[in-house]
PDB file of N, CA and C in Angstrom:
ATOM      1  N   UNK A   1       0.820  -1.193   0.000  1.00  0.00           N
ATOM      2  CA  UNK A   1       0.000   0.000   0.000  1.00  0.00           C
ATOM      3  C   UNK A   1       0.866   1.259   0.000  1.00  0.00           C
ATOM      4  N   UNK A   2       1.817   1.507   0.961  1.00  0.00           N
ATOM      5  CA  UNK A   2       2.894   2.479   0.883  1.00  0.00           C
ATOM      6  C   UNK A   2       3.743   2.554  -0.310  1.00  0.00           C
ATOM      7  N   UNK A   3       3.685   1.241  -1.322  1.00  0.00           N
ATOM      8  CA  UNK A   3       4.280   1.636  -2.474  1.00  0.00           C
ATOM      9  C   UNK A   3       3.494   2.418  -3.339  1.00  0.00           C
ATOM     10  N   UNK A   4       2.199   2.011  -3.460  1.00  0.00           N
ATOM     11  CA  UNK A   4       1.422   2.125  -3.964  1.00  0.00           C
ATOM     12  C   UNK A   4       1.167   4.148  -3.822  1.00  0.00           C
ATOM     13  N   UNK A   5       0.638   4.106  -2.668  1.00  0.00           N
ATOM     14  CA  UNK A   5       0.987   5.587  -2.427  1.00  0.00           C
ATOM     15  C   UNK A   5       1.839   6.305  -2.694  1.00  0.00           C
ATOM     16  N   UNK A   6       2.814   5.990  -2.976  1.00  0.00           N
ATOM     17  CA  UNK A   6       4.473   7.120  -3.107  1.00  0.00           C
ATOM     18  C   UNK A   6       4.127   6.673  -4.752  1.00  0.00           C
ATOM     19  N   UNK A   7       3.959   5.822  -5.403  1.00  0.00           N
ATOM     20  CA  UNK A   7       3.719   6.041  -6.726  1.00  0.00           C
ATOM     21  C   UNK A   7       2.846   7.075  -6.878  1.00  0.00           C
ATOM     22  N   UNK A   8       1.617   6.959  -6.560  1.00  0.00           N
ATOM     23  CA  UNK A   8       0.777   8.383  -6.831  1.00  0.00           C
ATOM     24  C   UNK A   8       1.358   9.602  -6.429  1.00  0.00           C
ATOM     25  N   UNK A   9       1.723   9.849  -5.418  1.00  0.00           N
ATOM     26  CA  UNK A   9       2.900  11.111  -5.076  1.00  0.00           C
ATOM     27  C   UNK A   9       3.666  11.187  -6.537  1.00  0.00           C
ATOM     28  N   UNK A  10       4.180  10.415  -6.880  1.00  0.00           N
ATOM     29  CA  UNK A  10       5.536  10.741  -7.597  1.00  0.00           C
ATOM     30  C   UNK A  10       5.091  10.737  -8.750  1.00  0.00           C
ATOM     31  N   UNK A  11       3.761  10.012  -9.356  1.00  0.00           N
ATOM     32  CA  UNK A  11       3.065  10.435 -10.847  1.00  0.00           C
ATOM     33  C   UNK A  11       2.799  11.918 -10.774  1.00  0.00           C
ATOM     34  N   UNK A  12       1.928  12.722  -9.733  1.00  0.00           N
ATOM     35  CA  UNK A  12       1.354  13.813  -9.254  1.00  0.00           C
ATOM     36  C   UNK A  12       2.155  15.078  -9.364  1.00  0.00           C
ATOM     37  N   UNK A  13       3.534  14.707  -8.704  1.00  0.00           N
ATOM     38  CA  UNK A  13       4.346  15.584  -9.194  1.00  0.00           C
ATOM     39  C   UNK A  13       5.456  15.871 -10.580  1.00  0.00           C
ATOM     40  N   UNK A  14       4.479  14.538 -10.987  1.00  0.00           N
ATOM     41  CA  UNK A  14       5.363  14.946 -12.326  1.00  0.00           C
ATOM     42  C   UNK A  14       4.215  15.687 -13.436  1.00  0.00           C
ATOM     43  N   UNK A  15       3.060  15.276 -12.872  1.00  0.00           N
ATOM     44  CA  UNK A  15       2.447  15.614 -14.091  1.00  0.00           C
ATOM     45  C   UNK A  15       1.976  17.289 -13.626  1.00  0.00           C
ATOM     46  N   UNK A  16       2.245  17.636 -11.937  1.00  0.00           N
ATOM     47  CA  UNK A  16       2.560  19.319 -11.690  1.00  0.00           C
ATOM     48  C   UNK A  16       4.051  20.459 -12.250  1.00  0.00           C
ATOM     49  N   UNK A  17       4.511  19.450 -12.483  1.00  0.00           N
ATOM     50  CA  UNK A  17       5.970  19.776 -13.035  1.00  0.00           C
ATOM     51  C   UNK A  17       5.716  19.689 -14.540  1.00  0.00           C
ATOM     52  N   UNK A  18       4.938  19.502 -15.065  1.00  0.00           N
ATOM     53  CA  UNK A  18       4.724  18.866 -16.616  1.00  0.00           C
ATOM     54  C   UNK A  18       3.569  20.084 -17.332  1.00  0.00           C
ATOM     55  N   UNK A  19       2.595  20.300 -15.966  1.00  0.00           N
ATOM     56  CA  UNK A  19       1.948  21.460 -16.126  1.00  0.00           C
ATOM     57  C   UNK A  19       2.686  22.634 -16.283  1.00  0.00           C
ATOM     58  N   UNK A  20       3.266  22.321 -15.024  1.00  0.00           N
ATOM     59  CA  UNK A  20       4.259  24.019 -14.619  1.00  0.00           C
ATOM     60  C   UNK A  20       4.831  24.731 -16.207  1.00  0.00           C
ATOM     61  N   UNK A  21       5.302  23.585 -16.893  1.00  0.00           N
ATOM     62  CA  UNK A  21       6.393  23.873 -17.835  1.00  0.00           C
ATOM     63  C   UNK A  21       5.568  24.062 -19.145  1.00  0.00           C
ATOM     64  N   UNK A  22       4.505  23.519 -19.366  1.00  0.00           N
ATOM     65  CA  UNK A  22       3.544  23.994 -20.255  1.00  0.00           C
ATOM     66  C   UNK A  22       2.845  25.059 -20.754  1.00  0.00           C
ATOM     67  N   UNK A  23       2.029  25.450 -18.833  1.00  0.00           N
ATOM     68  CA  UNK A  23       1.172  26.391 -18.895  1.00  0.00           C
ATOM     69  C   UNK A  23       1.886  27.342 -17.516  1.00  0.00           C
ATOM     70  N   UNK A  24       3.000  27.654 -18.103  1.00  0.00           N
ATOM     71  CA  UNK A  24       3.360  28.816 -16.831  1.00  0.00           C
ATOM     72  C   UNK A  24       2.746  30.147 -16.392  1.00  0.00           C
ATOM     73  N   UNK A  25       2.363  30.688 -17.741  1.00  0.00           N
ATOM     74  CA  UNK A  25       1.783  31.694 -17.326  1.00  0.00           C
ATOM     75  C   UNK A  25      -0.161  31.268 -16.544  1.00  0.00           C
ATOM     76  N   UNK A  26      -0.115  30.160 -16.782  1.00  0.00           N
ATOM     77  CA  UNK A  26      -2.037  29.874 -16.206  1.00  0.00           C
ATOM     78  C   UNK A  26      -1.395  30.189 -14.621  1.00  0.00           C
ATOM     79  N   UNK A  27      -0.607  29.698 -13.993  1.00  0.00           N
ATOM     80  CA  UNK A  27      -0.665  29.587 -12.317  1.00  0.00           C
ATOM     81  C   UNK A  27       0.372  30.311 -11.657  1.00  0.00           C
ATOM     82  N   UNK A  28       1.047  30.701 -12.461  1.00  0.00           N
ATOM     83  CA  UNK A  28       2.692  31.307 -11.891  1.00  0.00           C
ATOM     84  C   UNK A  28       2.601  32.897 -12.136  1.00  0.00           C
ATOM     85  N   UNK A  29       3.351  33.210 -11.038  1.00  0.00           N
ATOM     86  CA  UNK A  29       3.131  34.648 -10.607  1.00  0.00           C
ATOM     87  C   UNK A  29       4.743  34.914 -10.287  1.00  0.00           C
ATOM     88  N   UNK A  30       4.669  35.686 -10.872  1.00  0.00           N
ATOM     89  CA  UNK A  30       6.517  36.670 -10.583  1.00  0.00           C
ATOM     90  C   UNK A  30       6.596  37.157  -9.365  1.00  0.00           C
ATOM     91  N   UNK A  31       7.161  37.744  -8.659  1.00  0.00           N
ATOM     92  CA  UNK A  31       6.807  38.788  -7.177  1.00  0.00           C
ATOM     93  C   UNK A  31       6.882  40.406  -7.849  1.00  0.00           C
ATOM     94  N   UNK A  32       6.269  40.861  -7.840  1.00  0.00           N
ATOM     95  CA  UNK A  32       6.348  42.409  -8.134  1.00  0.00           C
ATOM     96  C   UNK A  32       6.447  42.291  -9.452  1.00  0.00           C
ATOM     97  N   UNK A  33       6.476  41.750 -10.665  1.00  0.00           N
ATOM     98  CA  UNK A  33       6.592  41.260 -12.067  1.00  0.00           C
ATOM     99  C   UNK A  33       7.993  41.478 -12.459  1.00  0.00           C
ATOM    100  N   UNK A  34       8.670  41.295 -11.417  1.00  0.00           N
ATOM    101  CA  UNK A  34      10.311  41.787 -11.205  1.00  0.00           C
ATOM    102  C   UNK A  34      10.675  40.934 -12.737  1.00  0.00           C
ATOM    103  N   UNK A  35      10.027  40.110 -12.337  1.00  0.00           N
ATOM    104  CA  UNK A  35      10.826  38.503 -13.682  1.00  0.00           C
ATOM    105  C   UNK A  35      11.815  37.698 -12.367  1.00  0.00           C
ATOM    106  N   UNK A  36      11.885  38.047 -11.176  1.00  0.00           N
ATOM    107  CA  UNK A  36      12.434  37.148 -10.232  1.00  0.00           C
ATOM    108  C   UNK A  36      11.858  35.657 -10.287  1.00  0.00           C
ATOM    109  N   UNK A  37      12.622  34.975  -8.967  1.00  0.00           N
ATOM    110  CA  UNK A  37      11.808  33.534  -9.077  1.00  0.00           C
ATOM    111  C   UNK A  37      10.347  33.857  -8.984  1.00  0.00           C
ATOM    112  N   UNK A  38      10.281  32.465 -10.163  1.00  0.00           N
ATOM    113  CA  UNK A  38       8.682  32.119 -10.270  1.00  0.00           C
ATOM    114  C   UNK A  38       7.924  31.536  -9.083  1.00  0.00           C
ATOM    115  N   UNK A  39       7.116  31.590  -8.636  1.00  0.00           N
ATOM    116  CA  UNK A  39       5.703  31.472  -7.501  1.00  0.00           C
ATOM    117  C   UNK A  39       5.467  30.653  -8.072  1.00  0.00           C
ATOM    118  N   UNK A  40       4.055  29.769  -7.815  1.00  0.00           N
ATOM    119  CA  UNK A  40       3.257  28.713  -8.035  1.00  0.00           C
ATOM    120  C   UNK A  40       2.175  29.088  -6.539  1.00  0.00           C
ATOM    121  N   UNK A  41       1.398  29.606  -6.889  1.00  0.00           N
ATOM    122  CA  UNK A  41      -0.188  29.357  -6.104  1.00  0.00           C
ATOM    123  C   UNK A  41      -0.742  27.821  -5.955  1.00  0.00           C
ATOM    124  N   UNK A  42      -0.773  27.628  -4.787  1.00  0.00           N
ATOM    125  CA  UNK A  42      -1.395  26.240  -4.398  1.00  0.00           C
ATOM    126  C   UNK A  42      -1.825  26.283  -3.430  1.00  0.00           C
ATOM    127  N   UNK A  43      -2.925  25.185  -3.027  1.00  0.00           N
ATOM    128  CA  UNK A  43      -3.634  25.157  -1.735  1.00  0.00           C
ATOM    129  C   UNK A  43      -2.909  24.031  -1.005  1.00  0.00           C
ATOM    130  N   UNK A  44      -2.678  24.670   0.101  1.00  0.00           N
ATOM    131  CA  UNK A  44      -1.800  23.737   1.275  1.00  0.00           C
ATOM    132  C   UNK A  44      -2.595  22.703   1.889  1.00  0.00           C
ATOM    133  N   UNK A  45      -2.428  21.517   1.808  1.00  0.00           N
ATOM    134  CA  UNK A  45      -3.124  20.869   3.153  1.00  0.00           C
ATOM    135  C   UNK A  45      -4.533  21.093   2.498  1.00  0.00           C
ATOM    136  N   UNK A  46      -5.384  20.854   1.581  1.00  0.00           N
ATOM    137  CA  UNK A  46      -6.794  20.992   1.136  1.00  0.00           C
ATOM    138  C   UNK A  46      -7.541  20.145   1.996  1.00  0.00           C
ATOM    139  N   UNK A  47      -8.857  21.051   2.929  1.00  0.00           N
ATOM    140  CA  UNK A  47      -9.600  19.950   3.454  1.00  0.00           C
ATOM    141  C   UNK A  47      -9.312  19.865   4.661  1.00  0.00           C
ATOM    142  N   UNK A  48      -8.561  20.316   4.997  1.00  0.00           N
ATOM    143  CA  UNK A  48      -8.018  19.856   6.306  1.00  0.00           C
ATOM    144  C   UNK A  48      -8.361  21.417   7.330  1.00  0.00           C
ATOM    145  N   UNK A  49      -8.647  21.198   8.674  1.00  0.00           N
ATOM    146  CA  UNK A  49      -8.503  22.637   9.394  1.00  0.00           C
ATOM    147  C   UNK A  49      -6.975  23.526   9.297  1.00  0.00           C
ATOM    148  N   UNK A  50      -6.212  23.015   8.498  1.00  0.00           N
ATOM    149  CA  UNK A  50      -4.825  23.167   8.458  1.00  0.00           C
ATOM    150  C   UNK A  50      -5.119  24.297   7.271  1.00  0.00           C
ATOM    151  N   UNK A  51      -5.897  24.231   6.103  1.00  0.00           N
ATOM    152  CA  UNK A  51      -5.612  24.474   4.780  1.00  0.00           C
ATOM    153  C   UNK A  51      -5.236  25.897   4.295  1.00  0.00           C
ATOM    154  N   UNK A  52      -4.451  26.550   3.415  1.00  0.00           N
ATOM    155  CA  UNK A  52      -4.101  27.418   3.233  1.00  0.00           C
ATOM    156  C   UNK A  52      -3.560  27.733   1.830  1.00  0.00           C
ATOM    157  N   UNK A  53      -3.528  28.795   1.140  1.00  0.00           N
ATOM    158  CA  UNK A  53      -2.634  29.446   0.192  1.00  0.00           C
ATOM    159  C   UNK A  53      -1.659  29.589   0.598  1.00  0.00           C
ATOM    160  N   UNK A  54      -1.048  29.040  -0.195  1.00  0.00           N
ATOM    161  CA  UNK A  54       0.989  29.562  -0.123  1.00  0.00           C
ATOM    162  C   UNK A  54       1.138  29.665  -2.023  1.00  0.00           C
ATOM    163  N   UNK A  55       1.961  30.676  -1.942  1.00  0.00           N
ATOM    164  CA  UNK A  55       3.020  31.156  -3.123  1.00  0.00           C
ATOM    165  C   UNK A  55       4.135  30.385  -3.047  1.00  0.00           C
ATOM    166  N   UNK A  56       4.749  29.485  -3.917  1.00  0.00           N
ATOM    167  CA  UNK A  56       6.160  28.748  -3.478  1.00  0.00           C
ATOM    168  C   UNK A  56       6.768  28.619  -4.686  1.00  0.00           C
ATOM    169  N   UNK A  57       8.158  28.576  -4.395  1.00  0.00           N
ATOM    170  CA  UNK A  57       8.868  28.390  -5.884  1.00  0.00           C
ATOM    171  C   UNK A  57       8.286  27.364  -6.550  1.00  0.00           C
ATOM    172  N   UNK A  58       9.112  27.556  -8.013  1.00  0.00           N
ATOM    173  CA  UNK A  58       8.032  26.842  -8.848  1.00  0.00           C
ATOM    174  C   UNK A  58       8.853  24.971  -8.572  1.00  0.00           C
ATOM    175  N   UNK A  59      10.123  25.215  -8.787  1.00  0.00           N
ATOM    176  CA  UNK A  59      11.240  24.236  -7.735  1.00  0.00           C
ATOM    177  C   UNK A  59      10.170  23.320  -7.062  1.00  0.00           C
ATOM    178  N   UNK A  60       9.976  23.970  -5.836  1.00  0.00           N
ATOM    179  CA  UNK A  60       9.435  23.440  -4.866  1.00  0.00           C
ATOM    180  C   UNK A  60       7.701  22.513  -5.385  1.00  0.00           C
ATOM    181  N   UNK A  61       6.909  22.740  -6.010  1.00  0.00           N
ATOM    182  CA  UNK A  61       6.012  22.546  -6.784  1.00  0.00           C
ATOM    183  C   UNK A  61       5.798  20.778  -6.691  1.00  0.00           C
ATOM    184  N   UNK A  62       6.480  20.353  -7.199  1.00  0.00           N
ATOM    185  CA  UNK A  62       6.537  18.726  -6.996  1.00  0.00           C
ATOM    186  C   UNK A  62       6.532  18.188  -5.715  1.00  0.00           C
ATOM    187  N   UNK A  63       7.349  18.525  -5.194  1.00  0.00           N
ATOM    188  CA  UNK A  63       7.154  17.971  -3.558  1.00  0.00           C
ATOM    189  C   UNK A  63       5.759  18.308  -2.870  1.00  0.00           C
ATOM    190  N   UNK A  64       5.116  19.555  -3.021  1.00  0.00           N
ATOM    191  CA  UNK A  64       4.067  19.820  -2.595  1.00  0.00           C
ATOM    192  C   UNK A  64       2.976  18.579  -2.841  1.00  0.00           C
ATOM    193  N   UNK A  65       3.150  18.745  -4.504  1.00  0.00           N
ATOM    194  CA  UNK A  65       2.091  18.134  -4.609  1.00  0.00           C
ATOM    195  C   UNK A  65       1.777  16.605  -4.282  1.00  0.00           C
ATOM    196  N   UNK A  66       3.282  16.286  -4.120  1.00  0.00           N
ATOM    197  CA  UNK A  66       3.547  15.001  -3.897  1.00  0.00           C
ATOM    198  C   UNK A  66       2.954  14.425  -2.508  1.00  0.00           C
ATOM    199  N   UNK A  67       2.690  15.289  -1.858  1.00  0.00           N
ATOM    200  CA  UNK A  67       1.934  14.998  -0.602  1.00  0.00           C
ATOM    201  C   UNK A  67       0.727  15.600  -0.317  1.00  0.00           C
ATOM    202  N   UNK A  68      -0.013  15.844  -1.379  1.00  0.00           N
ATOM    203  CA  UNK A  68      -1.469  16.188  -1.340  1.00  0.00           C
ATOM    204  C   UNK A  68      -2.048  17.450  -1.363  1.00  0.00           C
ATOM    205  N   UNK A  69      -1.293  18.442  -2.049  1.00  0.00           N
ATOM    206  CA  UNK A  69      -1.354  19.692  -1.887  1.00  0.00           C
ATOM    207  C   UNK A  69      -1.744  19.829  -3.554  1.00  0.00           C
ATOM    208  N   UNK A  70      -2.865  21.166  -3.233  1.00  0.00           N
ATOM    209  CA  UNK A  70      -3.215  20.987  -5.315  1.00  0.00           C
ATOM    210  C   UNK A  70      -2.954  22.764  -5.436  1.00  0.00           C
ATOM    211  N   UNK A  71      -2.683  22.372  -6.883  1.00  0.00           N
ATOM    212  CA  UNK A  71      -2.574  23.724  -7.556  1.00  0.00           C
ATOM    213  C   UNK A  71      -3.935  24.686  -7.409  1.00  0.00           C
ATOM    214  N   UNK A  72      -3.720  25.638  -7.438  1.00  0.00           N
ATOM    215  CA  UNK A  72      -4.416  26.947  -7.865  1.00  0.00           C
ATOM    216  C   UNK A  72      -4.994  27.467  -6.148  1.00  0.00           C
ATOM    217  N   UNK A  73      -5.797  28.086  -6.094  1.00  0.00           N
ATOM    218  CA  UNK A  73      -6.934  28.549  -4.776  1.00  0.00           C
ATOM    219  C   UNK A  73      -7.248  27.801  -4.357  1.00  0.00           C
ATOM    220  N   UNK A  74      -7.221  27.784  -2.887  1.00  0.00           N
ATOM    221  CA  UNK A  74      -8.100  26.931  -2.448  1.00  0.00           C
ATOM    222  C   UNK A  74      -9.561  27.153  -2.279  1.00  0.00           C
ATOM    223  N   UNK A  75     -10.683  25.926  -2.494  1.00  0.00           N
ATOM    224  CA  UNK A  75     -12.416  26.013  -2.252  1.00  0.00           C
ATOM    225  C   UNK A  75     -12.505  26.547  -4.165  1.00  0.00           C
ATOM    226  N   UNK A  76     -11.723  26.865  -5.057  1.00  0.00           N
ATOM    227  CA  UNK A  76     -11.838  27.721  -5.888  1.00  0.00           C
ATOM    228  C   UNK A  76     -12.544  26.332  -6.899  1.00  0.00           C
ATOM    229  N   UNK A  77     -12.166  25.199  -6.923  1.00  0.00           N
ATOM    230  CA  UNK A  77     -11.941  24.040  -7.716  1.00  0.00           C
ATOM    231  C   UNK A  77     -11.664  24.504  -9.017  1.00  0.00           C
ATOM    232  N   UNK A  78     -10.620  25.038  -9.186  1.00  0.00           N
ATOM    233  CA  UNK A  78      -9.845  25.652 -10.809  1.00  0.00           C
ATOM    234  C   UNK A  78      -8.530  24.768  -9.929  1.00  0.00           C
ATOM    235  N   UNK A  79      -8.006  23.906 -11.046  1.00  0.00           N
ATOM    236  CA  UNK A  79      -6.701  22.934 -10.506  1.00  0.00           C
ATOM    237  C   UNK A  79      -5.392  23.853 -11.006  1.00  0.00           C
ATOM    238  N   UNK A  80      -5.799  25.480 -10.734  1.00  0.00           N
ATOM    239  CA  UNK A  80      -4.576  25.936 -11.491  1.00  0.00           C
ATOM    240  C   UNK A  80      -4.343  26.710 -12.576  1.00  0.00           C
ATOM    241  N   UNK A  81      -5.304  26.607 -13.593  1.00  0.00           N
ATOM    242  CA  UNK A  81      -4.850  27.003 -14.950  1.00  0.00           C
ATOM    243  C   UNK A  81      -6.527  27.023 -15.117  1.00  0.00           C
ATOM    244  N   UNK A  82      -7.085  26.783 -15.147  1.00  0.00           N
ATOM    245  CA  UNK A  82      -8.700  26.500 -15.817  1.00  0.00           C
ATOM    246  C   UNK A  82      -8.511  25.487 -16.331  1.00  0.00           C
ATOM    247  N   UNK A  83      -7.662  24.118 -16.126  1.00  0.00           N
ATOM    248  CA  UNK A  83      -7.148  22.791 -16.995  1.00  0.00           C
ATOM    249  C   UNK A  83      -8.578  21.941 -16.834  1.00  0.00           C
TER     250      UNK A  83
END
């Protein structure tokens, strides 16, 4: 079962990493439109009394999602892009 799980993690973040690189401009946000590192909007922890928006490198993006965290707003159900 734990394999089973870390496979879905690790499909999840590839196919957020696969997005990222596709449709950058649908979810990614510059800071100040400097052109600095890229952001990625995602909902933290969805569902949970925990849950939250965070801005995070775009880097970071896979790992998030890899543990259950989804793209775009949270409550918004847009996965990000309007995909």
């Amino acid at each position: 079962m734990k394999r089973a799980l870390k496979t879905v993690g690790v499909a999840t973040g590839l196919l957020g990493m696969t997005l990222a690189y596709w449709f950058p401009a649908a979810h990614a946000e510059s800071p100040n439109g400097s052109g600095g590192v890229e952001k990625v909007r995602i909902c933290h922890k969805p569902g949970t009394e925990d849950e939250k928006e965070l801005l995070v490198p775009s880097p970071a993006v896979s790992g998030h999602l890899g543990h259950g965290d989804q793209l775009g707003a949270c409550g918004s159900g847009d996965p990000g892009g309007g995909l």
